[in-house]
Each structure stands twice: as C-alpha cells, then as structure tokens.
PDB file of N, CA and C in Angstrom:
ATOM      1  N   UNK A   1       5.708  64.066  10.605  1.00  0.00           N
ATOM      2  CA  UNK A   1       5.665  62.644  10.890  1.00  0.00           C
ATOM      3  C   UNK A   1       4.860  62.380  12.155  1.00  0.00           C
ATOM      4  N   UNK A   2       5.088  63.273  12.909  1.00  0.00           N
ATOM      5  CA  UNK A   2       3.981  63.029  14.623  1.00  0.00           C
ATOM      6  C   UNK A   2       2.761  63.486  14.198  1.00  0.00           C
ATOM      7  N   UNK A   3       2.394  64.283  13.611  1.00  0.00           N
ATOM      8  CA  UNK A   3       1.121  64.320  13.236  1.00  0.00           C
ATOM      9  C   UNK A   3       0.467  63.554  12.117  1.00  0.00           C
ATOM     10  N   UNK A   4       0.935  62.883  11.041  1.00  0.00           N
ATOM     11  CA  UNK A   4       0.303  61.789  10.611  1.00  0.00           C
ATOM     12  C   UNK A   4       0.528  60.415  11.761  1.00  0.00           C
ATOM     13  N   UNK A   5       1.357  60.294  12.330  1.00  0.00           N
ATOM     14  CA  UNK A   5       1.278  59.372  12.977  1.00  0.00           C
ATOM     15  C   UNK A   5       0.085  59.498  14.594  1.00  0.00           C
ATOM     16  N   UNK A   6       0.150  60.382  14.567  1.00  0.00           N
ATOM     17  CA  UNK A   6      -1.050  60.878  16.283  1.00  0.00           C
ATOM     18  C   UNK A   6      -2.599  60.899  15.242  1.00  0.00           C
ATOM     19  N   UNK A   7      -2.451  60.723  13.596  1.00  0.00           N
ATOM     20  CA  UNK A   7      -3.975  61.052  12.790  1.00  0.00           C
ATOM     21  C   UNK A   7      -3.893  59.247  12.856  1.00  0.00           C
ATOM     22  N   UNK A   8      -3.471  58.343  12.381  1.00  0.00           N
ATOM     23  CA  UNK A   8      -3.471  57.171  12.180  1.00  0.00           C
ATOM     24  C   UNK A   8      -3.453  56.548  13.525  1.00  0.00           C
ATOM     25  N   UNK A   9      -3.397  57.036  14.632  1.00  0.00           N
ATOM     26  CA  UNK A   9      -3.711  56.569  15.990  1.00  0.00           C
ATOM     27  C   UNK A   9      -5.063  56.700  16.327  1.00  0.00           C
ATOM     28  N   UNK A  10      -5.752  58.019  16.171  1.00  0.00           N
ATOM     29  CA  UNK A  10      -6.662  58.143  16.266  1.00  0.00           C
ATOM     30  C   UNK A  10      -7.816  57.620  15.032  1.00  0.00           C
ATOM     31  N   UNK A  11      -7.494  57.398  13.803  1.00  0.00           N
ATOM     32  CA  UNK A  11      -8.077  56.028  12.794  1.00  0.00           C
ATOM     33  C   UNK A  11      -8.340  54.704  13.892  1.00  0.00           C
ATOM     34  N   UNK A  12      -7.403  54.262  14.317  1.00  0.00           N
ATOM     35  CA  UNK A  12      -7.204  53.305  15.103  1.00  0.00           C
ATOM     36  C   UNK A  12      -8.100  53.076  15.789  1.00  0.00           C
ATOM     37  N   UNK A  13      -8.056  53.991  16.838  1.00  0.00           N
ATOM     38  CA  UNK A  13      -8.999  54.407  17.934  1.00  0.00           C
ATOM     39  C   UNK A  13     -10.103  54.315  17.375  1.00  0.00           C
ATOM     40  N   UNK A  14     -11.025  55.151  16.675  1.00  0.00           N
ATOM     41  CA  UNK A  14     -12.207  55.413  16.567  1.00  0.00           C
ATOM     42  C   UNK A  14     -12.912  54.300  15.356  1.00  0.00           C
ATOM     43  N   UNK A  15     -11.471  53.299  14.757  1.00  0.00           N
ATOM     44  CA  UNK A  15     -12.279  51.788  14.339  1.00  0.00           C
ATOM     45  C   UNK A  15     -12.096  50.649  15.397  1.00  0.00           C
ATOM     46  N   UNK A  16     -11.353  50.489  16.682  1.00  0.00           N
ATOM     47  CA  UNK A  16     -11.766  50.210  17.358  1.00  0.00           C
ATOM     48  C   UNK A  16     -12.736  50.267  18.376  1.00  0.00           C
ATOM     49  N   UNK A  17     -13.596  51.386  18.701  1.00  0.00           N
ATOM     50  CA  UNK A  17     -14.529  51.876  19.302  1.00  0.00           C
ATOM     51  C   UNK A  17     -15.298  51.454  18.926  1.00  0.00           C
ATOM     52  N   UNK A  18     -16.342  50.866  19.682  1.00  0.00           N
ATOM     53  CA  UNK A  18     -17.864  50.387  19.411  1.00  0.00           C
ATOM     54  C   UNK A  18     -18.590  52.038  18.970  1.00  0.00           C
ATOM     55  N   UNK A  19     -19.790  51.431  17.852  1.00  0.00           N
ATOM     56  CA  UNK A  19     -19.957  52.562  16.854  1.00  0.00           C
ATOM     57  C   UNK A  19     -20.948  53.457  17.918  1.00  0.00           C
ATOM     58  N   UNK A  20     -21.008  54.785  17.140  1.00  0.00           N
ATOM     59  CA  UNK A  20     -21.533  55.489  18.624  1.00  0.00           C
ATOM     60  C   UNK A  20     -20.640  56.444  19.482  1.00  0.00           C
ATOM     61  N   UNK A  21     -20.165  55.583  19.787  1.00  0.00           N
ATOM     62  CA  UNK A  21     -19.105  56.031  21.220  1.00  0.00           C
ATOM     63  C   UNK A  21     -17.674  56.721  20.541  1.00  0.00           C
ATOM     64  N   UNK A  22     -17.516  57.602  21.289  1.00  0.00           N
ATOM     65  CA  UNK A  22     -16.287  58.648  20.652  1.00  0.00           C
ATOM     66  C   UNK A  22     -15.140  57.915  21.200  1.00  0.00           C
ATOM     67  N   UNK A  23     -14.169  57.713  20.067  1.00  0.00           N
ATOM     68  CA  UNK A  23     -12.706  56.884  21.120  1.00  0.00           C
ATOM     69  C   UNK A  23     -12.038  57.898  21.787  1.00  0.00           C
ATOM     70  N   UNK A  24     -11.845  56.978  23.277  1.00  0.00           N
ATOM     71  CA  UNK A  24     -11.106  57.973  24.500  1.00  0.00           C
ATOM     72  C   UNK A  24      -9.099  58.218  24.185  1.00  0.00           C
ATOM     73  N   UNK A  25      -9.163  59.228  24.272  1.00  0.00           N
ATOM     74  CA  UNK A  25      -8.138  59.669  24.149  1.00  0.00           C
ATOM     75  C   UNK A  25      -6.946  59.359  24.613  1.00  0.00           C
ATOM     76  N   UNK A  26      -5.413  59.449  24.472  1.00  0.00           N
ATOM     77  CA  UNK A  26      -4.320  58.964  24.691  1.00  0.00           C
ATOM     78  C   UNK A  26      -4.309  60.015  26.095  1.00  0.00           C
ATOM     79  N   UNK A  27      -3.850  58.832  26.999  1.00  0.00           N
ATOM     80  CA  UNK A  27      -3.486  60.269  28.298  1.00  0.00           C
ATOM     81  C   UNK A  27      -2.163  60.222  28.529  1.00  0.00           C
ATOM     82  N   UNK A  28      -1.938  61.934  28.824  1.00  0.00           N
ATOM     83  CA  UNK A  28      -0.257  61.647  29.123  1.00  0.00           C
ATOM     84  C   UNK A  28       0.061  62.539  30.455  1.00  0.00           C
ATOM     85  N   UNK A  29       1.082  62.209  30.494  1.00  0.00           N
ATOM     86  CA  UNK A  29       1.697  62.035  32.020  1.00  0.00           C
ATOM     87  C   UNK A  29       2.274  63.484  31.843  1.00  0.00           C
ATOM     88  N   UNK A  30       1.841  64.446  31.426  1.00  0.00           N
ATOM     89  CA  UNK A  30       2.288  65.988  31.512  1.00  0.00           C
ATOM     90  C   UNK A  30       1.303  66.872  31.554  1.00  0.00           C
ATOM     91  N   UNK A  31       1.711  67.982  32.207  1.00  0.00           N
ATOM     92  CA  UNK A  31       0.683  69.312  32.393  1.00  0.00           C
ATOM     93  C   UNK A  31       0.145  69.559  30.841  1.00  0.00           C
ATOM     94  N   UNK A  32      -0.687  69.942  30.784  1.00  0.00           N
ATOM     95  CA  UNK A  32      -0.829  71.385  29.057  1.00  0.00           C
ATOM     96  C   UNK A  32       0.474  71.957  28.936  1.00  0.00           C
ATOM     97  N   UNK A  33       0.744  72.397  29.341  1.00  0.00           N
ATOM     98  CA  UNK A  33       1.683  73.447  29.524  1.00  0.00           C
ATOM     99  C   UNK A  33       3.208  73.274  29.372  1.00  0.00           C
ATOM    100  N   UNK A  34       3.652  71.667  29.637  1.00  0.00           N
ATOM    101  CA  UNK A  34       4.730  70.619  28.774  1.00  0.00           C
ATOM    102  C   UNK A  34       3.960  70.609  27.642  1.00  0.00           C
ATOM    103  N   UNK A  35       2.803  70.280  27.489  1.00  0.00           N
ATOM    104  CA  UNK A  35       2.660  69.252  25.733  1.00  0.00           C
ATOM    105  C   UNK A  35       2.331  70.809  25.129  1.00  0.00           C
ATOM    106  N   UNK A  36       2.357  72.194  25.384  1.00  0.00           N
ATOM    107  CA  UNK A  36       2.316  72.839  24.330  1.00  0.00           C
ATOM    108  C   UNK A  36       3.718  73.406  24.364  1.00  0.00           C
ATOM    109  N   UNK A  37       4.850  73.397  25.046  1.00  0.00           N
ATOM    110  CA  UNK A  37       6.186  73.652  25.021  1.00  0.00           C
ATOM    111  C   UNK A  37       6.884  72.482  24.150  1.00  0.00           C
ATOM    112  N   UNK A  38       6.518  71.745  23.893  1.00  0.00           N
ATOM    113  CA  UNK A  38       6.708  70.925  23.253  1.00  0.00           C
ATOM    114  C   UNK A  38       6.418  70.879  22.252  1.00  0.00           C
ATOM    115  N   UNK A  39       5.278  71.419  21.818  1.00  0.00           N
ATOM    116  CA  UNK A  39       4.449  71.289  20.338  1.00  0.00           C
ATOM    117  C   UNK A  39       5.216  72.488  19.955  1.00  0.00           C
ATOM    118  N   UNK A  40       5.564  73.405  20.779  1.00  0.00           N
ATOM    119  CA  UNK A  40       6.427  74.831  19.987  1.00  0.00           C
ATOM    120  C   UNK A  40       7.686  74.301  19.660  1.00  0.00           C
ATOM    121  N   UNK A  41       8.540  73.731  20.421  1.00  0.00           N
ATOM    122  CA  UNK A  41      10.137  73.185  20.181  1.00  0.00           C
ATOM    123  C   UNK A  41       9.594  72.166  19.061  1.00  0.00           C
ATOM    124  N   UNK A  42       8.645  71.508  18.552  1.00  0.00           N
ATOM    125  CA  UNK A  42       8.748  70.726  17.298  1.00  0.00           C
ATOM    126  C   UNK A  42       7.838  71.476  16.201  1.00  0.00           C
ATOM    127  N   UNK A  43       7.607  72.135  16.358  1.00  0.00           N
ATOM    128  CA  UNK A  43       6.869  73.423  15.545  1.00  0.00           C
ATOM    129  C   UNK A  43       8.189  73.991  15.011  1.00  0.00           C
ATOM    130  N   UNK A  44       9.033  74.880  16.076  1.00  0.00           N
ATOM    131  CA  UNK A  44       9.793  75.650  15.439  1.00  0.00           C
ATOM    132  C   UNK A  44      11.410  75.292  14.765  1.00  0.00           C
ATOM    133  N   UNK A  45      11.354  73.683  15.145  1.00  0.00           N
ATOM    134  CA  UNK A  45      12.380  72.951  14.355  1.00  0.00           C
ATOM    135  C   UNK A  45      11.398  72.338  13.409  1.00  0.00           C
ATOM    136  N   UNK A  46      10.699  73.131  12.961  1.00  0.00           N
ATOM    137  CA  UNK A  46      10.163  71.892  10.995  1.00  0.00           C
ATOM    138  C   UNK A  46       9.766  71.092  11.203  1.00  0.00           C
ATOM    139  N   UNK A  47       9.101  70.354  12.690  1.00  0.00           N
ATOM    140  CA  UNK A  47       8.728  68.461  12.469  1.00  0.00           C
ATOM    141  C   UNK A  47       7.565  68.814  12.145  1.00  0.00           C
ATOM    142  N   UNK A  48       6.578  69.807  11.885  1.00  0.00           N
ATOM    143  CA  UNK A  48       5.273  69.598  11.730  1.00  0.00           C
ATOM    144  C   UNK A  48       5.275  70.490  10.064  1.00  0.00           C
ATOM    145  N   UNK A  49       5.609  70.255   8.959  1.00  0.00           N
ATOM    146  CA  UNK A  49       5.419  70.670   7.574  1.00  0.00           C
ATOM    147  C   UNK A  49       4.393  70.814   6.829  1.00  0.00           C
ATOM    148  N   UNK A  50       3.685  71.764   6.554  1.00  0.00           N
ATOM    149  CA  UNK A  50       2.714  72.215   6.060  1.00  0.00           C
ATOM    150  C   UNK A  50       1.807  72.727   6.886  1.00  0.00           C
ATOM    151  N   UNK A  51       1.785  72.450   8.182  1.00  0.00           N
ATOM    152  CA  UNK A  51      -0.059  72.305   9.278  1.00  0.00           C
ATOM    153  C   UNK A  51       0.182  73.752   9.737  1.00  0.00           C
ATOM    154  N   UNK A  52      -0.939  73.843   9.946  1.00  0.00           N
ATOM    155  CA  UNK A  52      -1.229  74.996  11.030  1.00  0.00           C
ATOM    156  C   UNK A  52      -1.027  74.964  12.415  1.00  0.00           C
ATOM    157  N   UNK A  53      -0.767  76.338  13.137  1.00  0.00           N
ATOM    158  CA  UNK A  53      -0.725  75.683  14.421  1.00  0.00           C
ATOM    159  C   UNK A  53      -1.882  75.504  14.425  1.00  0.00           C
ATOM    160  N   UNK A  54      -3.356  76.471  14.031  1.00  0.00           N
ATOM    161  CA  UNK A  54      -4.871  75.924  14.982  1.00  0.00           C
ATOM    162  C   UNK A  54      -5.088  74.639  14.391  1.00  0.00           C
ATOM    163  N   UNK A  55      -4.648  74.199  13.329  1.00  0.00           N
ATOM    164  CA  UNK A  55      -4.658  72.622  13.093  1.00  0.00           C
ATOM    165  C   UNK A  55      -3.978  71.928  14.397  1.00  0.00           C
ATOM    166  N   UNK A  56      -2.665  71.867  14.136  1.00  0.00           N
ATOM    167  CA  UNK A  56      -2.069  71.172  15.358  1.00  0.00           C
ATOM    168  C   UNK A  56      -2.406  71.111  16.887  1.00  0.00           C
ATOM    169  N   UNK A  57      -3.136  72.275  17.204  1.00  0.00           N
ATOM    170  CA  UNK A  57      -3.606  72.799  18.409  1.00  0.00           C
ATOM    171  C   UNK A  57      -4.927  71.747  18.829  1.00  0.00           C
ATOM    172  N   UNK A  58      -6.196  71.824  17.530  1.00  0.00           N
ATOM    173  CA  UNK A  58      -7.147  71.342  17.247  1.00  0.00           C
ATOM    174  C   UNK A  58      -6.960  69.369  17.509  1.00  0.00           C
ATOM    175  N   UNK A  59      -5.733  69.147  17.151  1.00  0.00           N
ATOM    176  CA  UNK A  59      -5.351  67.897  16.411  1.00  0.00           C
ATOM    177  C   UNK A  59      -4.919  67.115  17.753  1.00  0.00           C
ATOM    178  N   UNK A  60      -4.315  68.113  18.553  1.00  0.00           N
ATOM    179  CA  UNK A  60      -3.757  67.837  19.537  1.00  0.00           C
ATOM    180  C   UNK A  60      -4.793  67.492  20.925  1.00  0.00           C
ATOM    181  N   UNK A  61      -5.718  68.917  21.347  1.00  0.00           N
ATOM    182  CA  UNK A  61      -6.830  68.490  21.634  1.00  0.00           C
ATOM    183  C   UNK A  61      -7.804  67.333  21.563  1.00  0.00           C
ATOM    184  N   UNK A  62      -8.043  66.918  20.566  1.00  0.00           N
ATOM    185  CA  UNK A  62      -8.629  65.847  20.525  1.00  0.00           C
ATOM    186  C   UNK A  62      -8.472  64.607  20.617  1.00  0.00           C
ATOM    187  N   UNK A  63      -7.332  64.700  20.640  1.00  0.00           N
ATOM    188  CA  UNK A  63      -6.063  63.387  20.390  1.00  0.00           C
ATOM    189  C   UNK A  63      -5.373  62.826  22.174  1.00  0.00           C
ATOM    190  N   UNK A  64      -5.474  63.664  22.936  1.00  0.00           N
ATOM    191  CA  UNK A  64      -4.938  63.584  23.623  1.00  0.00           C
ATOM    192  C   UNK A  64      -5.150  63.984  25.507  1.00  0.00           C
ATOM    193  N   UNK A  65      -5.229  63.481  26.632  1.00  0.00           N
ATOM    194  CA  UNK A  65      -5.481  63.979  27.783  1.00  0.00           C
ATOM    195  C   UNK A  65      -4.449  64.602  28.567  1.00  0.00           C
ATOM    196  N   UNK A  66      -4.169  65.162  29.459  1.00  0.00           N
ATOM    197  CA  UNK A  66      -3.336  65.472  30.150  1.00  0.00           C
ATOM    198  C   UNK A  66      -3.677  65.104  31.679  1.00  0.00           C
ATOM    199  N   UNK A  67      -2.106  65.424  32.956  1.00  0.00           N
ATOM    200  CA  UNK A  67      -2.593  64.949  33.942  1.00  0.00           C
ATOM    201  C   UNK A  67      -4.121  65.310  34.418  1.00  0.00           C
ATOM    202  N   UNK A  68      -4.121  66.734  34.739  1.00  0.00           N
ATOM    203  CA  UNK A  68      -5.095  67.480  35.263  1.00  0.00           C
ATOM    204  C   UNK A  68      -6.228  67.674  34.822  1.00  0.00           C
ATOM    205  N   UNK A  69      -5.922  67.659  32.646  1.00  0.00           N
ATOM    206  CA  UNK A  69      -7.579  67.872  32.202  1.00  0.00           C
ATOM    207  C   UNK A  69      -7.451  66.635  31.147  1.00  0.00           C
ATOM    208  N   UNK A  70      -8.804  65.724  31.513  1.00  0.00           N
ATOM    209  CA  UNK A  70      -8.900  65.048  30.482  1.00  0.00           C
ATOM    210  C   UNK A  70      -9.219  65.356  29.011  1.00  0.00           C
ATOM    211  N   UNK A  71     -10.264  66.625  29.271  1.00  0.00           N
ATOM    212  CA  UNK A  71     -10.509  67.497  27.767  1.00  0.00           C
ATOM    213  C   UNK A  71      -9.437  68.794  28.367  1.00  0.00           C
ATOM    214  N   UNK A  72      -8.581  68.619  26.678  1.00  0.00           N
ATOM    215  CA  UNK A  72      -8.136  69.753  26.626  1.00  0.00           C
ATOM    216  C   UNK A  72      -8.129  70.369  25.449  1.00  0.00           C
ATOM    217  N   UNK A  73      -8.311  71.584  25.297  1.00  0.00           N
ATOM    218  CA  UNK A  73      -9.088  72.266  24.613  1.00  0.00           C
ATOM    219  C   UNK A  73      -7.901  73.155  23.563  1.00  0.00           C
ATOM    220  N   UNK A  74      -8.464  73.135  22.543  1.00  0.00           N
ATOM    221  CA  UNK A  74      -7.499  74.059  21.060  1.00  0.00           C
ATOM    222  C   UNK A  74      -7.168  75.030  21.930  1.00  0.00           C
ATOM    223  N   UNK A  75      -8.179  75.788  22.520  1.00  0.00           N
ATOM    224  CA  UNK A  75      -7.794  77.194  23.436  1.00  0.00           C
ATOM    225  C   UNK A  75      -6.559  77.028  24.433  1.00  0.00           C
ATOM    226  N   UNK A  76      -6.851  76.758  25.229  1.00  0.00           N
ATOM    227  CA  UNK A  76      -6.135  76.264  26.252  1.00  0.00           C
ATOM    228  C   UNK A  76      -4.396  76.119  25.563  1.00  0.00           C
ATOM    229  N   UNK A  77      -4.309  75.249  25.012  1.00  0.00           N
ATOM    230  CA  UNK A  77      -3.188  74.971  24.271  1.00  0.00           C
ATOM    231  C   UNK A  77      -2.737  75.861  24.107  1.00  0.00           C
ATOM    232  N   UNK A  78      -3.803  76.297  23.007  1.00  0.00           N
ATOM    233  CA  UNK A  78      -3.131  78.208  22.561  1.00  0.00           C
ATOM    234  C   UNK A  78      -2.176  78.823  23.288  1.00  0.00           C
ATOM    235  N   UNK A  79      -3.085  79.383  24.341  1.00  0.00           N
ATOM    236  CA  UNK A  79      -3.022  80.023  25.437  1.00  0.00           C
ATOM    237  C   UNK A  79      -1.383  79.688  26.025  1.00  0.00           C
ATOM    238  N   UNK A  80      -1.150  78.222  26.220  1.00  0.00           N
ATOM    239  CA  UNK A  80      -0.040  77.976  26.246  1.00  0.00           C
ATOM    240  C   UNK A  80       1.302  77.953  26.396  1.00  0.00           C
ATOM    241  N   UNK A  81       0.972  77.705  24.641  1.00  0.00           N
ATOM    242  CA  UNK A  81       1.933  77.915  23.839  1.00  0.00           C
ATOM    243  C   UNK A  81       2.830  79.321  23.742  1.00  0.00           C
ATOM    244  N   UNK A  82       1.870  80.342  23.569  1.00  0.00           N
ATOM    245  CA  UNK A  82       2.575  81.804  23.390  1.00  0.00           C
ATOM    246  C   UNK A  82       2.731  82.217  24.608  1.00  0.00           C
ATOM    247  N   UNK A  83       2.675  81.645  25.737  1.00  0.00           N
ATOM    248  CA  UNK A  83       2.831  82.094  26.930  1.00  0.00           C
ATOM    249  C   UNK A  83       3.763  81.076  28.071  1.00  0.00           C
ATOM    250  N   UNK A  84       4.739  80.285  27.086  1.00  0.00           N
ATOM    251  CA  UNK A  84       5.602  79.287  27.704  1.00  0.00           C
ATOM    252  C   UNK A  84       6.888  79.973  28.539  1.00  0.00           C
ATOM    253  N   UNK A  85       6.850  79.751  30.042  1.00  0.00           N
ATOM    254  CA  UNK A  85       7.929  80.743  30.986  1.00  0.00           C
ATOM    255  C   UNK A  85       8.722  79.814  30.716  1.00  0.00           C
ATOM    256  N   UNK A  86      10.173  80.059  31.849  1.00  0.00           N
ATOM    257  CA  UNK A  86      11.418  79.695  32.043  1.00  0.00           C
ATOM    258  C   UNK A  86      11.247  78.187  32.953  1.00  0.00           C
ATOM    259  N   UNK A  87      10.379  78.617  33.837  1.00  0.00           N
ATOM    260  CA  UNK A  87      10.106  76.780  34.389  1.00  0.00           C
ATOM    261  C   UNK A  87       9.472  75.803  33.595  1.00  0.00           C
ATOM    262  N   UNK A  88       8.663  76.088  32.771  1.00  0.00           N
ATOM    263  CA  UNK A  88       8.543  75.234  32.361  1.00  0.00           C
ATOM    264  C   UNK A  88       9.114  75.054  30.993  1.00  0.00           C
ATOM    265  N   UNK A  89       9.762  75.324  30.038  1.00  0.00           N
ATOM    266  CA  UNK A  89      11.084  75.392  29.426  1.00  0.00           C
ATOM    267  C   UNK A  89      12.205  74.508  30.083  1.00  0.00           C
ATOM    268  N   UNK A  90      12.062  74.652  30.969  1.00  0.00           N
ATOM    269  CA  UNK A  90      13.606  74.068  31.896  1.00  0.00           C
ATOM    270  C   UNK A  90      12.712  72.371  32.391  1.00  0.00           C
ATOM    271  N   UNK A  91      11.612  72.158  32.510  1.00  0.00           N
ATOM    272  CA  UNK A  91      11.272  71.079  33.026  1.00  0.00           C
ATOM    273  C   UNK A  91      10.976  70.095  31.549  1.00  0.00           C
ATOM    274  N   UNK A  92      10.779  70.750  30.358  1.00  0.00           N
ATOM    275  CA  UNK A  92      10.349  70.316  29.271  1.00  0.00           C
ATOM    276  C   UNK A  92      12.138  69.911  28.874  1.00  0.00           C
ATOM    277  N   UNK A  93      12.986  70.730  29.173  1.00  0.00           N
ATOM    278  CA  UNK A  93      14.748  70.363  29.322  1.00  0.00           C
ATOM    279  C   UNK A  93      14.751  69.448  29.656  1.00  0.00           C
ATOM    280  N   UNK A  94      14.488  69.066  30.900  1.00  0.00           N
ATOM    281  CA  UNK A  94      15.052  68.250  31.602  1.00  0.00           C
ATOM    282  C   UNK A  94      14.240  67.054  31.439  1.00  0.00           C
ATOM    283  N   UNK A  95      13.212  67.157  30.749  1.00  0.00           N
ATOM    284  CA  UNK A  95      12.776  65.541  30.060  1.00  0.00           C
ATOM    285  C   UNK A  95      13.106  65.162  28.537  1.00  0.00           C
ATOM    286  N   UNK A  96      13.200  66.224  28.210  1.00  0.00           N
ATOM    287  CA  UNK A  96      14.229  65.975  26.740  1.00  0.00           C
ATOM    288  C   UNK A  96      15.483  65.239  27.191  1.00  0.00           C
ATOM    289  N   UNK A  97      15.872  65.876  27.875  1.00  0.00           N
ATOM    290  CA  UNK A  97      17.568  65.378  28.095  1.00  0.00           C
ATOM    291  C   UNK A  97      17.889  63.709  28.548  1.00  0.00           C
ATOM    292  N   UNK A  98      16.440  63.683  29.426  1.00  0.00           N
ATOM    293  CA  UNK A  98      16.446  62.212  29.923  1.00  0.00           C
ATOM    294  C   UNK A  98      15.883  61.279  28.416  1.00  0.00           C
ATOM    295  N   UNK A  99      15.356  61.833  27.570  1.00  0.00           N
ATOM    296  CA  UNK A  99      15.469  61.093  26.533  1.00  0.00           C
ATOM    297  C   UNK A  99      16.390  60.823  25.419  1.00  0.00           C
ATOM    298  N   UNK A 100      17.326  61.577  25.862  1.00  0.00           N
ATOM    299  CA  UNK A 100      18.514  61.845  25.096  1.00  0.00           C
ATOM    300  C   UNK A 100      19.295  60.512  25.768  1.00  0.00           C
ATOM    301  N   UNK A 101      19.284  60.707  27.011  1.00  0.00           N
ATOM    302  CA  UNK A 101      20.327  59.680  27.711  1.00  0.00           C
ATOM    303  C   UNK A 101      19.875  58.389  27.542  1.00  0.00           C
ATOM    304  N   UNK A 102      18.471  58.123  27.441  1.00  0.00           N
ATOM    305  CA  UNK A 102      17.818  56.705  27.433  1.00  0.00           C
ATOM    306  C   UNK A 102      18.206  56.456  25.673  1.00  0.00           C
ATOM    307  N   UNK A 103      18.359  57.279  24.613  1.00  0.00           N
ATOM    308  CA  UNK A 103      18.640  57.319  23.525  1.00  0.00           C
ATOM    309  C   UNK A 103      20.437  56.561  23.006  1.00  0.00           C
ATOM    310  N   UNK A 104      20.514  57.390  24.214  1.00  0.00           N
ATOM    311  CA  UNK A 104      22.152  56.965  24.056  1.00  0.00           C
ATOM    312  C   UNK A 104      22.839  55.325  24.885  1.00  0.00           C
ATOM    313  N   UNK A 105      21.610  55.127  25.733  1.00  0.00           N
ATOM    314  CA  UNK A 105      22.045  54.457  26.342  1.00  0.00           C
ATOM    315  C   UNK A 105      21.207  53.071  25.350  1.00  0.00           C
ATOM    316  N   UNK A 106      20.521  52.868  24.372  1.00  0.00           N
ATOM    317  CA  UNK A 106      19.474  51.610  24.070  1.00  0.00           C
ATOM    318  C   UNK A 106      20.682  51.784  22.402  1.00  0.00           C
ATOM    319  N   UNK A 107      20.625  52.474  22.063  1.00  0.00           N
ATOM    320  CA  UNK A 107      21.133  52.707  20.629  1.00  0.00           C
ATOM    321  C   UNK A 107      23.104  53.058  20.404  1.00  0.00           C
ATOM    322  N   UNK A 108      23.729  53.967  21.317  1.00  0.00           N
ATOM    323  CA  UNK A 108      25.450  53.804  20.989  1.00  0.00           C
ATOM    324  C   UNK A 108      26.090  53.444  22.514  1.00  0.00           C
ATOM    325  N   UNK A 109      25.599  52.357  22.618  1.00  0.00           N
ATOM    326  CA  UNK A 109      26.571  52.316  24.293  1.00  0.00           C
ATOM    327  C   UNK A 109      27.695  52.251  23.940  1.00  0.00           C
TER     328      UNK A 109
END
C-alpha cells in the first residue's frame, strides 16, 4: 500500500511539473539510515507484497530526500539497510512509539 501510494505521488509530481523539468522530491526529516530501518521493519512485516527490495530501494531513491542528502541513492540505502545498528533501531523506536501515542491519542481517547 506505501508503495503504490509513494508511485501515485510521484504521478502527481511529475504531472504537475512543468514539462522538461524532473519533479523534486518529497523531503524528509530523517537520516538514510531511519528511512532504510524503516523500509526493513515494513519489508519484514509484509507491507511491501510482491516488490523487490532493489525495486523498493530504487523507488525509494527517487521518491524521496533526506536531511543531509537531497539525492539519495538505491546504493546508499542498500548499504543501509543490511547494516542497521542498535542506535539507530532504538531512535527509529522511539519515533514509532511517538506515533503510536499520537495514534492513540486522535483515534481511542
């Protein structure tokens, strides 16, 4: 579902873009290194069905900036991903969790 929905964003994008010009990417407020700890915790719970990771990797890249790199690269990601430590695991925690609470707090008060 996040990846047809991040493909139909980028539809979006690139028919809003004057023709020519490549549409600029979604930037987000995390290292690489959150958004590929992340892409593994929804990788390895089933949200991404059928894809590849170098799809998702690829998909992701293009789709998307981070704080530090505005291009970020299939590689990079890679790189990542299979190499996600304990801090950042625990910081990718601890923003899950705050979405858990903002979850709980808009939807079963």
């Amino acid at each position: 579902m996040l990846l047809a929905w991040l493909k139909e964003e980028v539809n979006l994008l690139s028919i809003t873009s004057a023709p020519g010009t490549t549409p600029s990417k979604i930037p987000l407020n995390l290292p690489v290194a959150y958004l590929a700890c992340l892409i593994r915790v929804f990788y390895e719970e089933g949200c991404f069905r059928g894809v590849t990771l170098t799809e998702i990797f690829k998909d992701m890249a293009a789709t998307f900036s981070t704080v530090r790199q505005p291009t970020v690269s299939a590689g990079s990601l890679s790189k990542e991903y299979y190499s996600v430590n304990q801090i950042t695991a625990a910081r990718v925690k601890e923003l899950l969790q705050k979405m858990v609470v903002r979850l709980n707090q808009q939807f079963f008060p």
